[in-house]
C-alpha atoms as a PDB file:
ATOM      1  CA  UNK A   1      70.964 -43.332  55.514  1.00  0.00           C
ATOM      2  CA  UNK A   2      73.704 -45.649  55.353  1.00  0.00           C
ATOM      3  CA  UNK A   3      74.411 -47.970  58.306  1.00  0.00           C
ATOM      4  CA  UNK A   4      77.915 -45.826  59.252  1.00  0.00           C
ATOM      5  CA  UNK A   5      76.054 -42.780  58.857  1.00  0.00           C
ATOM      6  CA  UNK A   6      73.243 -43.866  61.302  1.00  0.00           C
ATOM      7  CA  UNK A   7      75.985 -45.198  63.769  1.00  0.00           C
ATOM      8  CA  UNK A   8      77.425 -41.753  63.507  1.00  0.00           C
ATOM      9  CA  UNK A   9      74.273 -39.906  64.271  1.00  0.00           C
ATOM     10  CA  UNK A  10      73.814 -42.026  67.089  1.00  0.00           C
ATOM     11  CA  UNK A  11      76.620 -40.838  68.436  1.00  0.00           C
ATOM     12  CA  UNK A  12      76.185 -37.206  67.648  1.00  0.00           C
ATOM     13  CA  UNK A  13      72.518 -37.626  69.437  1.00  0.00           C
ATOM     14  CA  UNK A  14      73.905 -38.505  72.314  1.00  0.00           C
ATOM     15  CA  UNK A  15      76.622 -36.017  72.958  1.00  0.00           C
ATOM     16  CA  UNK A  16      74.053 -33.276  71.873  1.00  0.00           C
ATOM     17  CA  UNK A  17      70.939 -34.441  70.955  1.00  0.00           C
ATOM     18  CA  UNK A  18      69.043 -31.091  70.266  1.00  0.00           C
ATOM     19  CA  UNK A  19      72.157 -29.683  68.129  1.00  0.00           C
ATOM     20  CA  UNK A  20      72.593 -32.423  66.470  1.00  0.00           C
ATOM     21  CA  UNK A  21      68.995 -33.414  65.371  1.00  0.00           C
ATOM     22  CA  UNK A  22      68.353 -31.361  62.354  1.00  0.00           C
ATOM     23  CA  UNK A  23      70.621 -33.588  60.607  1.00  0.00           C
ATOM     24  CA  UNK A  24      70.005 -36.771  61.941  1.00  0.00           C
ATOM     25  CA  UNK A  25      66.169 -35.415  60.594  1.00  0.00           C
ATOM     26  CA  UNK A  26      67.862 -34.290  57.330  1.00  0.00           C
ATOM     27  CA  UNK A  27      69.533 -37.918  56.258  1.00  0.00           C
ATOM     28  CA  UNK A  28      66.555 -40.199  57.611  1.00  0.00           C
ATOM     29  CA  UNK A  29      63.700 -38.431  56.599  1.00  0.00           C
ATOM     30  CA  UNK A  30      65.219 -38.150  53.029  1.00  0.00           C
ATOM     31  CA  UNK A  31      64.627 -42.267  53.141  1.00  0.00           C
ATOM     32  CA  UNK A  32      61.496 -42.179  54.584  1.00  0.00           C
ATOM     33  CA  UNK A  33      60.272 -39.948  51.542  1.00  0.00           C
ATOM     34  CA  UNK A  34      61.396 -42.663  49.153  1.00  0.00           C
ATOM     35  CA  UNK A  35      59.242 -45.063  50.613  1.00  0.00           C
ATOM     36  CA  UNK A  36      56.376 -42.429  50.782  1.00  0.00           C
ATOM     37  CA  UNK A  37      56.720 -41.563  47.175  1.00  0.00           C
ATOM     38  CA  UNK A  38      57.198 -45.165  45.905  1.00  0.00           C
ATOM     39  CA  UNK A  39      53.744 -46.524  47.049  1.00  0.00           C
ATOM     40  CA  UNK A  40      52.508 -44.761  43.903  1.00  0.00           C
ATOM     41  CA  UNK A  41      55.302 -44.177  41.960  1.00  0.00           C
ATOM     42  CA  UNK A  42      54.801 -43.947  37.783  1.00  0.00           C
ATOM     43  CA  UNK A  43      57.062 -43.155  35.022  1.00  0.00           C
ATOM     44  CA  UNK A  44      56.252 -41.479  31.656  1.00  0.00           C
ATOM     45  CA  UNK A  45      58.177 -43.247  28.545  1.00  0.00           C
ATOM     46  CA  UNK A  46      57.592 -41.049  26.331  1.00  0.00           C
ATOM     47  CA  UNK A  47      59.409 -38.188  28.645  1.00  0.00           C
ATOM     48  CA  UNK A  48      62.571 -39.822  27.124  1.00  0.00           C
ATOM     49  CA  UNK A  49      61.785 -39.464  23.460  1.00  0.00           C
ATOM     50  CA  UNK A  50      62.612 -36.569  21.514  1.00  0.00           C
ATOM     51  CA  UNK A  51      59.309 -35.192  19.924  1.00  0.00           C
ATOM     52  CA  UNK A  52      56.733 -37.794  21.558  1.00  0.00           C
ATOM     53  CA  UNK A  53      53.746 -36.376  22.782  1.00  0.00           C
ATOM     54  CA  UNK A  54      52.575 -37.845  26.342  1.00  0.00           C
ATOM     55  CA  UNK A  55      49.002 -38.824  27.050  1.00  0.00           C
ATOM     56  CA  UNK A  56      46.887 -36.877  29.023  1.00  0.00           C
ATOM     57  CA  UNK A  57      43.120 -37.045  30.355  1.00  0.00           C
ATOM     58  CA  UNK A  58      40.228 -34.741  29.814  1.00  0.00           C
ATOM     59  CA  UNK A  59      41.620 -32.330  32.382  1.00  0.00           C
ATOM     60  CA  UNK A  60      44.698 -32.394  30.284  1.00  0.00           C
ATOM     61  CA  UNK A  61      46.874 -34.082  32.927  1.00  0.00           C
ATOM     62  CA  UNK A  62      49.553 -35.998  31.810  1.00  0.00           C
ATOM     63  CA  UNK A  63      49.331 -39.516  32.296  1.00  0.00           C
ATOM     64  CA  UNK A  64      51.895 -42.005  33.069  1.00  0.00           C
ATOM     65  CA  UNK A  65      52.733 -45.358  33.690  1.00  0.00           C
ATOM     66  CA  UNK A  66      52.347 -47.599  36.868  1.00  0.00           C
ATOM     67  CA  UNK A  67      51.517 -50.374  38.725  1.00  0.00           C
ATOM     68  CA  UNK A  68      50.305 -51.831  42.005  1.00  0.00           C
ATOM     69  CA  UNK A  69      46.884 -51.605  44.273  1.00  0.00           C
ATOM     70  CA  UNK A  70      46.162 -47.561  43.925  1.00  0.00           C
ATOM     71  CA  UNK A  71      46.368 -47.946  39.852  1.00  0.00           C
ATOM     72  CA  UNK A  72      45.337 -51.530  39.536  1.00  0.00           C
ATOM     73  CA  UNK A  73      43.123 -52.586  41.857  1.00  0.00           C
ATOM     74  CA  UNK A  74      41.517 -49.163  43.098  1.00  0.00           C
ATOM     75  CA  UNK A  75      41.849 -47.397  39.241  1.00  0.00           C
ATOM     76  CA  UNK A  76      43.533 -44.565  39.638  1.00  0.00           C
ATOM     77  CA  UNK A  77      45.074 -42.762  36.771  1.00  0.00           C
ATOM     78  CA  UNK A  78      49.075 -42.430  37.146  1.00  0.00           C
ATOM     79  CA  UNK A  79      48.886 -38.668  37.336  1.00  0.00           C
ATOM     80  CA  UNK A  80      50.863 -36.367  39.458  1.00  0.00           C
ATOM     81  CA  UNK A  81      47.976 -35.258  41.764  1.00  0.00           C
ATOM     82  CA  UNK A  82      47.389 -38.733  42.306  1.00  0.00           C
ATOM     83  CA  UNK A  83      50.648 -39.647  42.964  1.00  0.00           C
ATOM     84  CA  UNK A  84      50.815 -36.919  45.251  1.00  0.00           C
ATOM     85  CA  UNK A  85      47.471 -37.739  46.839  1.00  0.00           C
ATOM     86  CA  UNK A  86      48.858 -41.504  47.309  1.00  0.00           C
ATOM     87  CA  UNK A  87      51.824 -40.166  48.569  1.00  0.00           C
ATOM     88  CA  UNK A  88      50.805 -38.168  51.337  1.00  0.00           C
ATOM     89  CA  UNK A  89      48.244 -40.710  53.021  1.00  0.00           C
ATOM     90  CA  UNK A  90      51.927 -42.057  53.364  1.00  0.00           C
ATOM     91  CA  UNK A  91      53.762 -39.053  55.000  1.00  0.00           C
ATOM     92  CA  UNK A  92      50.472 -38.209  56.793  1.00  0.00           C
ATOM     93  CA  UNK A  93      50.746 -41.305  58.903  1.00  0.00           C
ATOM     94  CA  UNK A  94      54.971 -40.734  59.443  1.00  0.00           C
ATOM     95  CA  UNK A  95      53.886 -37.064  60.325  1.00  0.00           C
ATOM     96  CA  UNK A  96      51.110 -38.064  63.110  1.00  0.00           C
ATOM     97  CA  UNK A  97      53.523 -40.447  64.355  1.00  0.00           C
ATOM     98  CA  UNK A  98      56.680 -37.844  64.529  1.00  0.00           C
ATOM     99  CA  UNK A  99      54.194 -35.327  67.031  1.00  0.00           C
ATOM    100  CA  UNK A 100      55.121 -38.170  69.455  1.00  0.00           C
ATOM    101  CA  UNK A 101      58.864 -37.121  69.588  1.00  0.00           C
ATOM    102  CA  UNK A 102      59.703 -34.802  72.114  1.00  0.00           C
ATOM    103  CA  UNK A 103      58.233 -31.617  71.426  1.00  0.00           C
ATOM    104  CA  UNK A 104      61.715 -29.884  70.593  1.00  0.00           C
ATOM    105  CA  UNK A 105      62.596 -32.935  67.674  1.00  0.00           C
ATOM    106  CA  UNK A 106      58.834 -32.884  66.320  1.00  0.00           C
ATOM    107  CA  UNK A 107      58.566 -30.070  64.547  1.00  0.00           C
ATOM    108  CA  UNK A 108      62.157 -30.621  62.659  1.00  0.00           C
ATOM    109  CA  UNK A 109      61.017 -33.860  61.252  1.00  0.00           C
ATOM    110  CA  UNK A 110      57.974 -32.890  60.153  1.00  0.00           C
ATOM    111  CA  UNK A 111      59.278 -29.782  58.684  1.00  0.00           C
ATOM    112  CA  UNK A 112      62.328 -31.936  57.053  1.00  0.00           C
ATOM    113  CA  UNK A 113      60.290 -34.139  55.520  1.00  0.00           C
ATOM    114  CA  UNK A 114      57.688 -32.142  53.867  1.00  0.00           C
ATOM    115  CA  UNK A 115      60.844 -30.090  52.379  1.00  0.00           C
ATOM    116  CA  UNK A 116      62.028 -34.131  50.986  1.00  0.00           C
ATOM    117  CA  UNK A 117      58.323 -34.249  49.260  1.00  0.00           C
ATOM    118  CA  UNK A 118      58.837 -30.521  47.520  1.00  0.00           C
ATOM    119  CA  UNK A 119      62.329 -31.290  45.989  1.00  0.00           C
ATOM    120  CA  UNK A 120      60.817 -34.843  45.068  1.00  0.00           C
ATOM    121  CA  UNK A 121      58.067 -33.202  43.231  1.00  0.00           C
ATOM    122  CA  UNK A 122      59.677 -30.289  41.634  1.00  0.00           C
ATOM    123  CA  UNK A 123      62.102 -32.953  40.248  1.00  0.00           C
ATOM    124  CA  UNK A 124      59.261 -35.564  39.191  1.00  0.00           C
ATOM    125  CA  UNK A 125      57.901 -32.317  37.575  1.00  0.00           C
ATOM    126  CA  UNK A 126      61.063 -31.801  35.688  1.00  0.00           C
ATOM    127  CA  UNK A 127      62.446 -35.131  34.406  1.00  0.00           C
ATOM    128  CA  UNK A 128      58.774 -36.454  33.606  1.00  0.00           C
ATOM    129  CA  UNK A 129      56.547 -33.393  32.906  1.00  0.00           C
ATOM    130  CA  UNK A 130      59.205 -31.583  31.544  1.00  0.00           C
ATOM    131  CA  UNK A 131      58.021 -28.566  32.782  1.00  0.00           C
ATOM    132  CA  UNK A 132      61.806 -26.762  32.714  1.00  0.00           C
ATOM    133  CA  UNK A 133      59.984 -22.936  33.285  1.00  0.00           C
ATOM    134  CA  UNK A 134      60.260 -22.131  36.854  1.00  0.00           C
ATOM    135  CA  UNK A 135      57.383 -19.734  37.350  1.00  0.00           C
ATOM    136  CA  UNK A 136      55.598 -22.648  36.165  1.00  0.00           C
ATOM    137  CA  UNK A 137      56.798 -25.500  38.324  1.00  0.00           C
ATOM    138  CA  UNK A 138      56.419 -22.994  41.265  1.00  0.00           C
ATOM    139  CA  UNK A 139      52.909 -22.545  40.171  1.00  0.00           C
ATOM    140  CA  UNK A 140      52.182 -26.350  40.639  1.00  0.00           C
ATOM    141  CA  UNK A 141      54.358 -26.497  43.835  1.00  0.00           C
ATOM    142  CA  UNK A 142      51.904 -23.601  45.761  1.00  0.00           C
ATOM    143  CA  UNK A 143      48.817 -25.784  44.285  1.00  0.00           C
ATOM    144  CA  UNK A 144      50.754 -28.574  46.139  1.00  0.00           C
ATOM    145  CA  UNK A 145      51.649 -26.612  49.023  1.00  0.00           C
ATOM    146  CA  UNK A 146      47.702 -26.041  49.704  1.00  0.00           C
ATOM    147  CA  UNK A 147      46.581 -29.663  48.887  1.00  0.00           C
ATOM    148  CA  UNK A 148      48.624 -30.350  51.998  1.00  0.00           C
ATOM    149  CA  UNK A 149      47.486 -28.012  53.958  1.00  0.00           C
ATOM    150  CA  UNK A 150      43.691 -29.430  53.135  1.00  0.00           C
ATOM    151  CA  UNK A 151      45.056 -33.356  53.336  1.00  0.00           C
ATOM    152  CA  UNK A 152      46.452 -32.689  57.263  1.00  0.00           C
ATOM    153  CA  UNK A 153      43.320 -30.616  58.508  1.00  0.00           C
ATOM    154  CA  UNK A 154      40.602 -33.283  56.707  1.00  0.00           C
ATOM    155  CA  UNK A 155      42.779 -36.275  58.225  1.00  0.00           C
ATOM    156  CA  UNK A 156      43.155 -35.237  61.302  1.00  0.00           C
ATOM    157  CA  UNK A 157      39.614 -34.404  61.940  1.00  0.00           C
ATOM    158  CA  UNK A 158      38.974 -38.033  60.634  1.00  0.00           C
ATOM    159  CA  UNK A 159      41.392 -39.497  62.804  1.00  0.00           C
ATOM    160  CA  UNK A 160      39.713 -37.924  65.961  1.00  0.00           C
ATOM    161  CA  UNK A 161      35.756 -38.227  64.859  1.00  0.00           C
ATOM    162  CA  UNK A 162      36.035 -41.616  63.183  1.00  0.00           C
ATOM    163  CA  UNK A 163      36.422 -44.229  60.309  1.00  0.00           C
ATOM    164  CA  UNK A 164      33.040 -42.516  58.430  1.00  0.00           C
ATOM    165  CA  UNK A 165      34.748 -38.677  59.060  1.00  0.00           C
ATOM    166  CA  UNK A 166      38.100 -40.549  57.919  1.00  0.00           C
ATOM    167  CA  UNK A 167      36.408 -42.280  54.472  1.00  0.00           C
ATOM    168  CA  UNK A 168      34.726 -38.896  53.413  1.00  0.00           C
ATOM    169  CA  UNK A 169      38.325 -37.203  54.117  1.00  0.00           C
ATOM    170  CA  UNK A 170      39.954 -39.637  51.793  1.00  0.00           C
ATOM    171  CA  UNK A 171      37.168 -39.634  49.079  1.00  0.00           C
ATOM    172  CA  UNK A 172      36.923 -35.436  49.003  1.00  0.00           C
ATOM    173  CA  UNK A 173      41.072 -35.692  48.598  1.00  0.00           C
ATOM    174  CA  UNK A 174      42.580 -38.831  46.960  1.00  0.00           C
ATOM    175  CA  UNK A 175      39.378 -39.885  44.810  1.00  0.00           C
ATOM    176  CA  UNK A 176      38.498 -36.032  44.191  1.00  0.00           C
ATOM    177  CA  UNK A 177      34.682 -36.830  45.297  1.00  0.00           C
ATOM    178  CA  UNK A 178      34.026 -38.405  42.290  1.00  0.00           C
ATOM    179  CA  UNK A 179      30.519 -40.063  42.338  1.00  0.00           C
ATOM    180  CA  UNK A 180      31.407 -43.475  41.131  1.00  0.00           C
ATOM    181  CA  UNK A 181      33.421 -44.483  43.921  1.00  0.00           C
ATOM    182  CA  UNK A 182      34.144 -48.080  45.317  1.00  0.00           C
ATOM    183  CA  UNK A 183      32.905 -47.901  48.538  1.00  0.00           C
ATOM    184  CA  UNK A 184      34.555 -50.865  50.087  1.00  0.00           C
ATOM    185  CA  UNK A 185      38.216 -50.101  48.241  1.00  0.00           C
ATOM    186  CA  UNK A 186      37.383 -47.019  50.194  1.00  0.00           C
ATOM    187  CA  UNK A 187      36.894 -48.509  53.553  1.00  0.00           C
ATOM    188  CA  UNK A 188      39.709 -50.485  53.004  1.00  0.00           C
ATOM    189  CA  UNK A 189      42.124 -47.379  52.477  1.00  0.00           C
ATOM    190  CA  UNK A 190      40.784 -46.671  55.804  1.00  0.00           C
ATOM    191  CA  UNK A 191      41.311 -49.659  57.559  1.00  0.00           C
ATOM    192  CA  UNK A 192      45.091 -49.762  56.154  1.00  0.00           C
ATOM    193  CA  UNK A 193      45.961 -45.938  57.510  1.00  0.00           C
ATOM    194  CA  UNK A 194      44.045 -47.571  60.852  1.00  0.00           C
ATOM    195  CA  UNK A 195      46.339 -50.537  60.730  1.00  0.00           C
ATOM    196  CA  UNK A 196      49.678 -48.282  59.740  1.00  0.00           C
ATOM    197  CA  UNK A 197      49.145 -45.673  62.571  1.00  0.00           C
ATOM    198  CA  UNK A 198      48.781 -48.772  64.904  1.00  0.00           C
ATOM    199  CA  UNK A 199      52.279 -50.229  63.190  1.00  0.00           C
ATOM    200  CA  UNK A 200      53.804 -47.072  64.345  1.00  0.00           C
ATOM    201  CA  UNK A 201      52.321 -46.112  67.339  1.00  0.00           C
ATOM    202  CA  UNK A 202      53.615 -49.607  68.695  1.00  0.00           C
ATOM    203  CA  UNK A 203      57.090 -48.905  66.924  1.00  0.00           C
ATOM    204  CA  UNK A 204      59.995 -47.164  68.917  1.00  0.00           C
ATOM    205  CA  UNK A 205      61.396 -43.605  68.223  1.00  0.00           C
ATOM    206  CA  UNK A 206      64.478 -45.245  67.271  1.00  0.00           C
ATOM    207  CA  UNK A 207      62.793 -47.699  64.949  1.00  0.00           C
ATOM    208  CA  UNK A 208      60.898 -44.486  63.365  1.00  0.00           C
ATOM    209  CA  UNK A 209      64.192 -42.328  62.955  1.00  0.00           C
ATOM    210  CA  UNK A 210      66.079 -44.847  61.544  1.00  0.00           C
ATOM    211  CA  UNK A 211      64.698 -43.922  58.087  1.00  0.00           C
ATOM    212  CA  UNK A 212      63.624 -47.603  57.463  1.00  0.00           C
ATOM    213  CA  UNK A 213      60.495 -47.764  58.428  1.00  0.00           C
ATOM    214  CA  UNK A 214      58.450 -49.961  55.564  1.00  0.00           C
ATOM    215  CA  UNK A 215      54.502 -49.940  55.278  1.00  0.00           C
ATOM    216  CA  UNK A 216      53.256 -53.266  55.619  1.00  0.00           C
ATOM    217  CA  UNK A 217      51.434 -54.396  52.129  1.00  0.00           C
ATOM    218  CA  UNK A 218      48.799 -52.240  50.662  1.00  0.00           C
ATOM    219  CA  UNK A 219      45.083 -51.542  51.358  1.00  0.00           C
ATOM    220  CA  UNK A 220      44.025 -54.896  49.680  1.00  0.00           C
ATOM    221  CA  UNK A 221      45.264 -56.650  52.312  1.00  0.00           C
ATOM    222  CA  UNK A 222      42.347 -55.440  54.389  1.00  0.00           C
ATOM    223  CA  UNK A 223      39.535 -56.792  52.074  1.00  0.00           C
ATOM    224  CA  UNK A 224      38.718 -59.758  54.332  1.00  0.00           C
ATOM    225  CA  UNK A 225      38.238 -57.712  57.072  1.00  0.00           C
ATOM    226  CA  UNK A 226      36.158 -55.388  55.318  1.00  0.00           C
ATOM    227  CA  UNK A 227      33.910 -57.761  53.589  1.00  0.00           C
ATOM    228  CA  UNK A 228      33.705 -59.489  57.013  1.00  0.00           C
ATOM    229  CA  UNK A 229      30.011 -58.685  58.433  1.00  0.00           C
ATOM    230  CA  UNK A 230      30.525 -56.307  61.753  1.00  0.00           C
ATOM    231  CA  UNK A 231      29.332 -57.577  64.998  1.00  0.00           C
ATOM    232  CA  UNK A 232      26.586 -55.252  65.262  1.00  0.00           C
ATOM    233  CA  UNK A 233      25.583 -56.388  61.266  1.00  0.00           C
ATOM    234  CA  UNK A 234      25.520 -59.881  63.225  1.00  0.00           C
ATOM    235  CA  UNK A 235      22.992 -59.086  65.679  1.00  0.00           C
ATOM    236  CA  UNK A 236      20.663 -57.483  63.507  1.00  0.00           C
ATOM    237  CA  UNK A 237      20.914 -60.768  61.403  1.00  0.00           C
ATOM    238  CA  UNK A 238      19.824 -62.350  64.515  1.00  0.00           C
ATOM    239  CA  UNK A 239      16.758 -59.999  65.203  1.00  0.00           C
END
């Protein structure tokens, strides 16, 4: 949302603040999905070459090309589940903090930006997976559709019972419950989507619906403070 079109809505919100919110929703949630979706954003080269056939792994995925802590450092395969997975740990937090608007604004952001994430997708599905048969890209879109579902019940029980609840949430959905997981990449997911919802619980309405809300870093950032020893750790040193 451009800085005119914000001072408009402003403006609108005021005169009429319920009429007008759908598209004050509309234009900043349609930013906020771009930085959802970039935190583990891929491309596939050879989508752009006439002929060349794109990788895939031994589910048959295709695999692409990117960078940063959830492909690096944690190993993730650029894949579109994974990108999706990545991606909503990312609106999950925007979404937990949006149930704090009034009650009549809340559900139209949510609902506004999980619409954002479906045209994202089908068009990621399009231009990189060149999947061009509809019945087909709706197919993946309902498989989408229910990972969602799963991701919002599975985090929000986390968020309520605790960091161990939380971890097991994360590993069953973003790491598939594969057996050779990192156990202290995944406490350090954890302690970022801690440190996030804390960023925006402190953060204004007005600094959420501005549509420029930025996540601070990535989960790396929290490896000190997961490799530092607990106090309770400490006292049992002590014993």
């Amino acid at each position: 949302m451009t800085s005119r079109s914000a001072s408009v809505a402003q403006a609108f919100r005021k005169r009429a603040p319920i009429v007008t919110e759908t598209y004050v929703a509309y234009g900043a949630t349609g930013d906020l999905i771009k930085e959802c979706v970039r935190q583990g954003d891929y491309t596939i080269p050879q989508a752009a070459e006439n002929g060349a056939e794109i990788p895939t792994d031994e589910t048959g995925a295709h695999i692409g090309v990117g960078t940063g802590w959830w492909y690096e450092s944690l190993g993730l395969q650029p894949t579109f589940i994974n990108w999706a997975q990545i991606t909503f740990i990312h609106m999950y937090m925007l979404q937990v903090r949006f149930r704090m608007f009034p009650d009549t604004h809340a559900s139209v952001w949510i609902q506004h930006l999980t619409n954002h994430l479906f045209y994202t997708a089908e068009d990621r599905l399009v231009v990189w997976h060149k999947l061009n048969t509809n019945s087909l890209r709706q197919k993946y879109l309902k498989d989408l559709f229910a990972q969602w579902r799963a991701v919002l019940l599975s985090y929000d029980e986390g968020l309520v019972k605790g960091d161990a609840m939380l971890a097991a949430a994360i590993w069953r959905n973003l790491l598939a419950g594969r057996e050779d997981v990192d156990f202290e990449k995944l406490a350090e997911i954890v302690a970022y989507m801690r440190r996030e919802l804390r960023r925006l619980d402190q953060a204004s309405d007005d600094e959420v619906a501005g549509g420029k809300w930025k996540f601070n870093s990535n989960p790396g950032r929290e490896a000190d403070t997961v490799a530092r020893p607990s106090a309770a750790m400490k006292r049992d040193d002590k014993a």
